[in-house]
PDB file of N, CA and C in Angstrom:
ATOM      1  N   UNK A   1       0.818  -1.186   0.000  1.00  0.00           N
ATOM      2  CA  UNK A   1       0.000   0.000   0.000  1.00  0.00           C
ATOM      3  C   UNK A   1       0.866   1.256   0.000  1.00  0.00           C
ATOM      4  N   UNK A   2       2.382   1.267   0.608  1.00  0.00           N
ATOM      5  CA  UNK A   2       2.961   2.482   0.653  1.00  0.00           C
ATOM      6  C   UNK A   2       3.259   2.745  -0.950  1.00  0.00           C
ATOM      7  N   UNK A   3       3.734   1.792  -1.751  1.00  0.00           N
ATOM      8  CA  UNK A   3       4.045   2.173  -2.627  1.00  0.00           C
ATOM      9  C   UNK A   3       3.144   2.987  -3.744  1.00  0.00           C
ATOM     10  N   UNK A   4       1.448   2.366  -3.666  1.00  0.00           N
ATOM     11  CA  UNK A   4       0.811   2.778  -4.137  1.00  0.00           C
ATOM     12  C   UNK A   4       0.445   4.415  -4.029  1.00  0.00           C
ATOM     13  N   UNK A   5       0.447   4.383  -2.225  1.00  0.00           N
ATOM     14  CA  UNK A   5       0.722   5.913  -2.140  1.00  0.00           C
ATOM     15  C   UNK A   5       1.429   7.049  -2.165  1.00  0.00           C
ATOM     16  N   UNK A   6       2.890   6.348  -2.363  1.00  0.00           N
ATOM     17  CA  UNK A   6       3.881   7.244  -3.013  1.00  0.00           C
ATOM     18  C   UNK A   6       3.768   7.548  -4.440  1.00  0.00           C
ATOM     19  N   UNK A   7       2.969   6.721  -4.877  1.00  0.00           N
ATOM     20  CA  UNK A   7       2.610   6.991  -6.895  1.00  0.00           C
ATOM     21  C   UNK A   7       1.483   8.139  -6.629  1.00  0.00           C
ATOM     22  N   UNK A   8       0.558   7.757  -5.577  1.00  0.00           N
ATOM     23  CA  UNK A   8      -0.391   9.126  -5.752  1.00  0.00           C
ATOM     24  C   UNK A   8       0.419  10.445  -5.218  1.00  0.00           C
ATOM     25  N   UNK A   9       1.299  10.383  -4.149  1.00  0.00           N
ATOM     26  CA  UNK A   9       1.058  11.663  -3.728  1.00  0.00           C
ATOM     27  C   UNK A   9       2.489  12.216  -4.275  1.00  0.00           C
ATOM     28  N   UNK A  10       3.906  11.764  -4.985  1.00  0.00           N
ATOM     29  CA  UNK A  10       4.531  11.608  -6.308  1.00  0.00           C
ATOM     30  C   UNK A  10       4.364  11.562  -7.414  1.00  0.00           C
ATOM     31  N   UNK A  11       4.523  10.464  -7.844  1.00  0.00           N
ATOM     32  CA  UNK A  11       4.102   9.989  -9.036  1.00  0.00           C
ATOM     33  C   UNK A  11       4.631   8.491  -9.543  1.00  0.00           C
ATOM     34  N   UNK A  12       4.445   7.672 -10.563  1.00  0.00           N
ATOM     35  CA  UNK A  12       4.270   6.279 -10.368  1.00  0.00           C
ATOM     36  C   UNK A  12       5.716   6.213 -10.311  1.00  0.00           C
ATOM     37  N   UNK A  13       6.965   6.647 -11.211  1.00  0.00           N
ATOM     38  CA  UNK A  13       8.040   6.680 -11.437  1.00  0.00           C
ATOM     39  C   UNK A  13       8.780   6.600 -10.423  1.00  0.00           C
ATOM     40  N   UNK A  14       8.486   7.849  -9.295  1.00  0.00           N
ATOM     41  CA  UNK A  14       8.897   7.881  -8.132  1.00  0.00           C
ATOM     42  C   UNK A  14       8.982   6.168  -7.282  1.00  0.00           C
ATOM     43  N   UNK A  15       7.624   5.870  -7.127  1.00  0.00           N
ATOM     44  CA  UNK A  15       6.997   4.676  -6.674  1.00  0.00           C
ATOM     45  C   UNK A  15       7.588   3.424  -7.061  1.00  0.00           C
ATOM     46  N   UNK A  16       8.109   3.664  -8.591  1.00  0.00           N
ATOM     47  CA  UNK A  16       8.792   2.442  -9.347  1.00  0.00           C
ATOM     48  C   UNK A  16      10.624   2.695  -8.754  1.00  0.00           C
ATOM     49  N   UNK A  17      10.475   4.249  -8.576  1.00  0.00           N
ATOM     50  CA  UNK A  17      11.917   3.735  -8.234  1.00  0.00           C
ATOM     51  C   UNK A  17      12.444   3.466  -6.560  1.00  0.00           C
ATOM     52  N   UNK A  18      11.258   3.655  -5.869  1.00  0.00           N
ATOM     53  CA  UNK A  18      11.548   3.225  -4.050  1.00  0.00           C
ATOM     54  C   UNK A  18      11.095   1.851  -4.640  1.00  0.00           C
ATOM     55  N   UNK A  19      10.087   1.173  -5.151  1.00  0.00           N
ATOM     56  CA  UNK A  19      10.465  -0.648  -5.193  1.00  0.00           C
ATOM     57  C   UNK A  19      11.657  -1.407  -5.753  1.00  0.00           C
ATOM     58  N   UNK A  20      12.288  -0.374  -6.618  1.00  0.00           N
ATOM     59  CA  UNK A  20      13.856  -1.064  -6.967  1.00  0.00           C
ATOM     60  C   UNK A  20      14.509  -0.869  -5.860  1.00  0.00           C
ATOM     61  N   UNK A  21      15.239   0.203  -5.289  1.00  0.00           N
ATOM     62  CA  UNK A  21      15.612   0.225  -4.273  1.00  0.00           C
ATOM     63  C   UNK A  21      15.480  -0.391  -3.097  1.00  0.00           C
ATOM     64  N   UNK A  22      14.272  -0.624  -3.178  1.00  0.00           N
ATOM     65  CA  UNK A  22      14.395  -1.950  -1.645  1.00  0.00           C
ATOM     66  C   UNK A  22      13.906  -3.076  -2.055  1.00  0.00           C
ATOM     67  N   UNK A  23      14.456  -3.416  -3.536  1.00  0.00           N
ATOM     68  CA  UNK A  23      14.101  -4.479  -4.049  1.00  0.00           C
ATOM     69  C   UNK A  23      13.220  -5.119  -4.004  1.00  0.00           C
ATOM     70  N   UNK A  24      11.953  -4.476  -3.240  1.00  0.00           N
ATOM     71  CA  UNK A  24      10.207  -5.605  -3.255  1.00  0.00           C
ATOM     72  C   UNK A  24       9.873  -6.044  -4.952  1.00  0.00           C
ATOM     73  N   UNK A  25      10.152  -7.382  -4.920  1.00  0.00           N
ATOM     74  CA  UNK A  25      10.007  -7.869  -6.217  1.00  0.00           C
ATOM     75  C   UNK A  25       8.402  -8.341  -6.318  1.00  0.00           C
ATOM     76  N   UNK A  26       7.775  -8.773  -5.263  1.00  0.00           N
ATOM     77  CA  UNK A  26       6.241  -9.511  -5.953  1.00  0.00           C
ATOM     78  C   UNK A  26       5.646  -8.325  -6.639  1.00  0.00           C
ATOM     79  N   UNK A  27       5.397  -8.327  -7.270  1.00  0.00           N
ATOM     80  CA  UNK A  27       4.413  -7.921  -8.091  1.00  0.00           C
ATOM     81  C   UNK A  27       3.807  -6.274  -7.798  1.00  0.00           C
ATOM     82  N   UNK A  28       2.958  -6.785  -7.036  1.00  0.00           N
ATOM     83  CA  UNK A  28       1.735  -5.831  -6.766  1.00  0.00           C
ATOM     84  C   UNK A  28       2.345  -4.847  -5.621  1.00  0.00           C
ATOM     85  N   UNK A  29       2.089  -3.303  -6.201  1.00  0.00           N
ATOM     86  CA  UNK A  29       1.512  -2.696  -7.275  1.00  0.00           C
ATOM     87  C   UNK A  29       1.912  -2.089  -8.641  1.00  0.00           C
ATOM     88  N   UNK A  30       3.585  -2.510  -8.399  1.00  0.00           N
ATOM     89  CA  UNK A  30       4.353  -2.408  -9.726  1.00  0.00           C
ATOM     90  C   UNK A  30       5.083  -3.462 -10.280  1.00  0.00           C
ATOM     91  N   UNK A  31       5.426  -3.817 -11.209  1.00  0.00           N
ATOM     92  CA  UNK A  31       6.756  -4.733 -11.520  1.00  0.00           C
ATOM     93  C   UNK A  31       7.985  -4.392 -11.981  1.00  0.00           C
ATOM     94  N   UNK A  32       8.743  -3.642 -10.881  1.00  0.00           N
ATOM     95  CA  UNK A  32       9.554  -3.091 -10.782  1.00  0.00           C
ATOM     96  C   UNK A  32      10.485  -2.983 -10.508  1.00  0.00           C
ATOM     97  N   UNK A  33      10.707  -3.976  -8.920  1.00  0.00           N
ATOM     98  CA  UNK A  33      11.130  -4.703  -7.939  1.00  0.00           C
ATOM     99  C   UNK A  33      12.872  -5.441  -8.050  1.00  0.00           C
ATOM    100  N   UNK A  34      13.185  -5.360  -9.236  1.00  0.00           N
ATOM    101  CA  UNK A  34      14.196  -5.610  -9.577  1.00  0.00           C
ATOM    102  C   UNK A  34      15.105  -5.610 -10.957  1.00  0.00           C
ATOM    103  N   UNK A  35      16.058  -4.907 -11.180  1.00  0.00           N
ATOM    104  CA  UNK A  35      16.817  -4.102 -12.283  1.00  0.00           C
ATOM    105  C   UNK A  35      16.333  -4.537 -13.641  1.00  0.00           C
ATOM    106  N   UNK A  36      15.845  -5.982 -13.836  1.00  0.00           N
ATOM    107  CA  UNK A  36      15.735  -6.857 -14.754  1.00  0.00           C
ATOM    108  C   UNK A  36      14.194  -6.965 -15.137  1.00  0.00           C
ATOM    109  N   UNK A  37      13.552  -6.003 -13.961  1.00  0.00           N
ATOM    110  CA  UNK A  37      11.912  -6.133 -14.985  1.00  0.00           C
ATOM    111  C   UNK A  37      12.017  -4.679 -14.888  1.00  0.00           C
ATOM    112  N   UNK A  38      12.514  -3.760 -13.907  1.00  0.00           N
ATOM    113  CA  UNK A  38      12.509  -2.315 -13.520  1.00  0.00           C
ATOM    114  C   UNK A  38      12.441  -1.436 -15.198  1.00  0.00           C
ATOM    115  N   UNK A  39      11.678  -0.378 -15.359  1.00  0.00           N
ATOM    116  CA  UNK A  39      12.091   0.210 -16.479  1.00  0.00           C
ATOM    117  C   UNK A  39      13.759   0.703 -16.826  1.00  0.00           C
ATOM    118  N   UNK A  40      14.329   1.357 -17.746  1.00  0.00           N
ATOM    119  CA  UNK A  40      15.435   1.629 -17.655  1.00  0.00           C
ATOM    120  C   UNK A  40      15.645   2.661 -16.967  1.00  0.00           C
ATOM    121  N   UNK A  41      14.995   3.379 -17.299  1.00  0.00           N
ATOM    122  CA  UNK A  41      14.857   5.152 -16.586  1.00  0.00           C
ATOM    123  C   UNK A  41      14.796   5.303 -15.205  1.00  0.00           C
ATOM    124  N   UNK A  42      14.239   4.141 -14.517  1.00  0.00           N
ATOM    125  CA  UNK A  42      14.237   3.891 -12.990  1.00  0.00           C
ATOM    126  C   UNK A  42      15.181   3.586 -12.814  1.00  0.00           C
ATOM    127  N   UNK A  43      15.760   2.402 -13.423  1.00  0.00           N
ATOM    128  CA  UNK A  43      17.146   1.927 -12.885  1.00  0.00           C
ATOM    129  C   UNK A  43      18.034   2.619 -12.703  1.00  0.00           C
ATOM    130  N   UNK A  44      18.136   3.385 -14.033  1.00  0.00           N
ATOM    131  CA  UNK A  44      19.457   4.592 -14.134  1.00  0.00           C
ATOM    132  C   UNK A  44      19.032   5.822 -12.860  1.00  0.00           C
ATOM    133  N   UNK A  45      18.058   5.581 -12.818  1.00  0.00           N
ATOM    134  CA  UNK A  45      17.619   7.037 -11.702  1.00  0.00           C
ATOM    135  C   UNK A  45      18.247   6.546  -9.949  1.00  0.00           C
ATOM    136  N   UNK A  46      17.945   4.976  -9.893  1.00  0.00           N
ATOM    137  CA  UNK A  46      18.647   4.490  -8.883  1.00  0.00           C
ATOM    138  C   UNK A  46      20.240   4.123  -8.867  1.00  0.00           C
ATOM    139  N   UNK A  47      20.602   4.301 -10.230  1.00  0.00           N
ATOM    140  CA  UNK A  47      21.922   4.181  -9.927  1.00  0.00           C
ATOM    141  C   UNK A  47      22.877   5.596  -9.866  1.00  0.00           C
ATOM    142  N   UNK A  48      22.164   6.490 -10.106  1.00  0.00           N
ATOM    143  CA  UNK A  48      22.705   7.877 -10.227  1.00  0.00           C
ATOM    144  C   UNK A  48      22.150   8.212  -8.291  1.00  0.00           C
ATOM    145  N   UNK A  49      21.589   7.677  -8.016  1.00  0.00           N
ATOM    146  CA  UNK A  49      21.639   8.173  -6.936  1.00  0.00           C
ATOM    147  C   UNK A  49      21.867   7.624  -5.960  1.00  0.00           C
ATOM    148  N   UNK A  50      22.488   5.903  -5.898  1.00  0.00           N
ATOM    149  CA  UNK A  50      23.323   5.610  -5.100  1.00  0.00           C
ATOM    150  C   UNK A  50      24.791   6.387  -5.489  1.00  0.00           C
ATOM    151  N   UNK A  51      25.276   6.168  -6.667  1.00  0.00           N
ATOM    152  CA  UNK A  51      26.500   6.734  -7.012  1.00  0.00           C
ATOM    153  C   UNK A  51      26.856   8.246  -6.488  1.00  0.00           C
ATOM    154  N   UNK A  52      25.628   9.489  -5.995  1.00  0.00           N
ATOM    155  CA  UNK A  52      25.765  10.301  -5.437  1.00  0.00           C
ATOM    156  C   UNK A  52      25.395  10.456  -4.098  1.00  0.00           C
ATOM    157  N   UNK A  53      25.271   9.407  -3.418  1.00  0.00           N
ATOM    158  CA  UNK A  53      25.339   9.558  -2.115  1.00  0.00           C
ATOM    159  C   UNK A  53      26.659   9.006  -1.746  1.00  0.00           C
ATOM    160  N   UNK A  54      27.450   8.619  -2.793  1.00  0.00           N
ATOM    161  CA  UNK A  54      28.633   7.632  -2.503  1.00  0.00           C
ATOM    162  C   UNK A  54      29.715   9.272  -2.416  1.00  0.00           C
ATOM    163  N   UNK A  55      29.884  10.023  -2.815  1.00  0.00           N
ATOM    164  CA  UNK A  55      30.311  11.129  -3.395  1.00  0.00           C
ATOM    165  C   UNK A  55      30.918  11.623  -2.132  1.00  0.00           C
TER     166      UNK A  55
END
């Protein structure tokens, strides 16, 4: 349910990219959950921003 409500009160992108990040792979409410179903644009958005907290 959090994720769903980070897509409303964000937006879904946002939402797609906190389920990569903590890797929740089942399913519901995105399929996102991991680098390999994740869109690209999420992925790269999570890797630009581990890489700048590394900084």
């Amino acid at each position: 349910m959090a994720l769903y409500l980070a897509s409303l009160v964000v937006n879904e992108n946002f939402a797609k990219a906190v389920q990569l990040a903590i890797e929740y792979d089942p399913k519901p409410p995105f399929d996102s959950g991991s680098p390999e179903k994740a869109p690209k644009e999420i992925v790269e958005m999570i890797k630009n921003a581990k890489s700048n907290k590394n900084k």
